[in-house]
C-alpha atoms as a PDB file:
ATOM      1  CA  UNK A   1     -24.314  -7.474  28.247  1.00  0.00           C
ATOM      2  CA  UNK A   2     -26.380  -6.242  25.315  1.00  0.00           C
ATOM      3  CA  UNK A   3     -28.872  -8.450  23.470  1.00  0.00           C
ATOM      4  CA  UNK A   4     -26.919  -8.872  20.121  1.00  0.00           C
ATOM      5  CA  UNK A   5     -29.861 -10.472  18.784  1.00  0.00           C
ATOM      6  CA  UNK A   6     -31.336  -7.096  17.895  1.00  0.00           C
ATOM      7  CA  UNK A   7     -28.114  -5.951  16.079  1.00  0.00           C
ATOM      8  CA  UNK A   8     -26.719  -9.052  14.354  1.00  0.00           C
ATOM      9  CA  UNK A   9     -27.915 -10.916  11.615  1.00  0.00           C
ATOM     10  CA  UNK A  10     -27.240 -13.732   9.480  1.00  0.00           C
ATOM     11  CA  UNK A  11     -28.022 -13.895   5.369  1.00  0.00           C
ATOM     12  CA  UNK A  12     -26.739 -16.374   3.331  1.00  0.00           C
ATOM     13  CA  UNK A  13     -26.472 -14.693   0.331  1.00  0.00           C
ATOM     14  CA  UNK A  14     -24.902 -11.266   1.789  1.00  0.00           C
ATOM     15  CA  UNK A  15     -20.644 -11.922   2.964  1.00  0.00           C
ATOM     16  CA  UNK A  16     -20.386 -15.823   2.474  1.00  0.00           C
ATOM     17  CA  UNK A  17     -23.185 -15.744   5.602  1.00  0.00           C
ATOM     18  CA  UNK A  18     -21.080 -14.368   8.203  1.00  0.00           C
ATOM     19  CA  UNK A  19     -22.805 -12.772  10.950  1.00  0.00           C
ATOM     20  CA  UNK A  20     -23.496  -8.981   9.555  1.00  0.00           C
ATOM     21  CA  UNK A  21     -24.194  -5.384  11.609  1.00  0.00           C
ATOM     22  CA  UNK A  22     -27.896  -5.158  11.249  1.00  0.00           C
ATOM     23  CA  UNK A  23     -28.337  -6.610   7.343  1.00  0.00           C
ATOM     24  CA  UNK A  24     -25.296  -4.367   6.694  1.00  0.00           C
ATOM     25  CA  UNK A  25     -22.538  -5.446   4.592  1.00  0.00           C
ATOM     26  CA  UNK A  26     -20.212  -4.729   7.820  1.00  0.00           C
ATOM     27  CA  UNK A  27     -19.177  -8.072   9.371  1.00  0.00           C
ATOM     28  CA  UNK A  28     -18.503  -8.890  13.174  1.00  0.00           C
ATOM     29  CA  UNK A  29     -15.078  -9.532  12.573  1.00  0.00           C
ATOM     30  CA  UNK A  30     -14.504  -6.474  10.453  1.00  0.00           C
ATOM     31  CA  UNK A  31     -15.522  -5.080  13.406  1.00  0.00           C
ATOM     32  CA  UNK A  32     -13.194  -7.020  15.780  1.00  0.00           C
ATOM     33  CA  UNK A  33      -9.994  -6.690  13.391  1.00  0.00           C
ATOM     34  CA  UNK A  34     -10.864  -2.850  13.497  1.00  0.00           C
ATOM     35  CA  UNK A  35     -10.733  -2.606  17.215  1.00  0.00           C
ATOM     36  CA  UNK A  36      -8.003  -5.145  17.193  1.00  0.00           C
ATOM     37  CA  UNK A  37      -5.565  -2.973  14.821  1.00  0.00           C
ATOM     38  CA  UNK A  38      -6.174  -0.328  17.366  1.00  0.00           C
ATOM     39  CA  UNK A  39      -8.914   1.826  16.281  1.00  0.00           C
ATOM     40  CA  UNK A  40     -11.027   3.393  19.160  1.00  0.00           C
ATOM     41  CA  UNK A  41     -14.927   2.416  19.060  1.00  0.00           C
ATOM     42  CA  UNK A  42     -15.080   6.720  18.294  1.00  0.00           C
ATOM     43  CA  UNK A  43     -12.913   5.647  15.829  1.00  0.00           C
ATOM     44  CA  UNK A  44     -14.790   3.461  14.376  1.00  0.00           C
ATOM     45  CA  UNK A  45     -18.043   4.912  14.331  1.00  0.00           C
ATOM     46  CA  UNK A  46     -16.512   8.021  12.507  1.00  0.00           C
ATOM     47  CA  UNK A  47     -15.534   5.898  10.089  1.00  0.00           C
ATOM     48  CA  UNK A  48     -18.607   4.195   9.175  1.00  0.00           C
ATOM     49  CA  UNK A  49     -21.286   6.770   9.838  1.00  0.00           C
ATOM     50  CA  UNK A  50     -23.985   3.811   9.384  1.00  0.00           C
ATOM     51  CA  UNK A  51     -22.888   2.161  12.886  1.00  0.00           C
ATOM     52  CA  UNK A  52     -23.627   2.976  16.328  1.00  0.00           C
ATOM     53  CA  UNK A  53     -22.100   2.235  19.538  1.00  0.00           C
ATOM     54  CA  UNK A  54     -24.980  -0.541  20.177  1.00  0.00           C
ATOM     55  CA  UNK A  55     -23.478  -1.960  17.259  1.00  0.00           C
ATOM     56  CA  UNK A  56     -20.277  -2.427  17.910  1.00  0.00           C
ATOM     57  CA  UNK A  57     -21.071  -3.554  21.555  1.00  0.00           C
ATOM     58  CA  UNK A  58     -23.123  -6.229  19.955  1.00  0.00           C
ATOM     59  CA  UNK A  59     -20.298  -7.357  17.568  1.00  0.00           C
ATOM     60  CA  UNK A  60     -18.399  -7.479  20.814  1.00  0.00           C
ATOM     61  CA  UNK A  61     -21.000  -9.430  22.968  1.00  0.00           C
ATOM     62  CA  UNK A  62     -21.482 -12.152  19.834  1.00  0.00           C
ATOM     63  CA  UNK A  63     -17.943 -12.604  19.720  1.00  0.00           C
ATOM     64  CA  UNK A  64     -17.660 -13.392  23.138  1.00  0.00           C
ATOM     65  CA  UNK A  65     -20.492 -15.756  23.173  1.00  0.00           C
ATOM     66  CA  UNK A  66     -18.894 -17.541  20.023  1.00  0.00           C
ATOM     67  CA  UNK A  67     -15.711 -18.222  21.834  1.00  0.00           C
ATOM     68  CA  UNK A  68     -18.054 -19.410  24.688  1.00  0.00           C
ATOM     69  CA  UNK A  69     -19.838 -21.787  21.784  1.00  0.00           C
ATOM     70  CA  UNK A  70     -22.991 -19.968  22.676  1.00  0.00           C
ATOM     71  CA  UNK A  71     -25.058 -19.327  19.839  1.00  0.00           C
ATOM     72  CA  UNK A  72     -28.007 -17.257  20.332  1.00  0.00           C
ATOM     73  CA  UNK A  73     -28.935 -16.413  16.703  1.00  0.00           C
ATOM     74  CA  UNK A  74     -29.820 -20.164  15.550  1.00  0.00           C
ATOM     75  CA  UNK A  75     -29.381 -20.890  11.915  1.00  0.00           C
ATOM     76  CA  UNK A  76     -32.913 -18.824  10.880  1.00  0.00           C
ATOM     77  CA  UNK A  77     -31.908 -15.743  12.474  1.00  0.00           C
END
């Protein structure tokens, strides 16, 4: 699994503090309810030119840790 650490951060002053795409204004779960609704990852990344693959495979590995109740960023991350 891919070391989201490197891809995900948290601000509090940028998106209410919800885990962003590398200090992007893109959130994780813009991310997720993009795949969700059906959009391919090549979808995606055409979309929003900004993002990689890594990224979204990091939004993807954080979520999965979250629903696990692991969380690897800490509250200083």
């Amino acid at each position: 699994m891919i070391d989201y650490t490197k891809y995900i951060t948290l601000e509090p002053g940028k998106r209410s503090g919800q885990p962003c795409i590398r200090h992007l204004r893109i959130t994780v779960a813009d991310i997720l309810g993009y795949l969700a609704s059906g959009m391919s990852i090549e979808e995606v990344l055409a979309d929003f030119p900004m993002l990689s693959r890594e990224d979204i495979l990091a939004a993807l590995a954080y979520a999965a840790d979250a629903q696990r109740g692991i969380d690897r960023l800490g509250p200083t991350a």
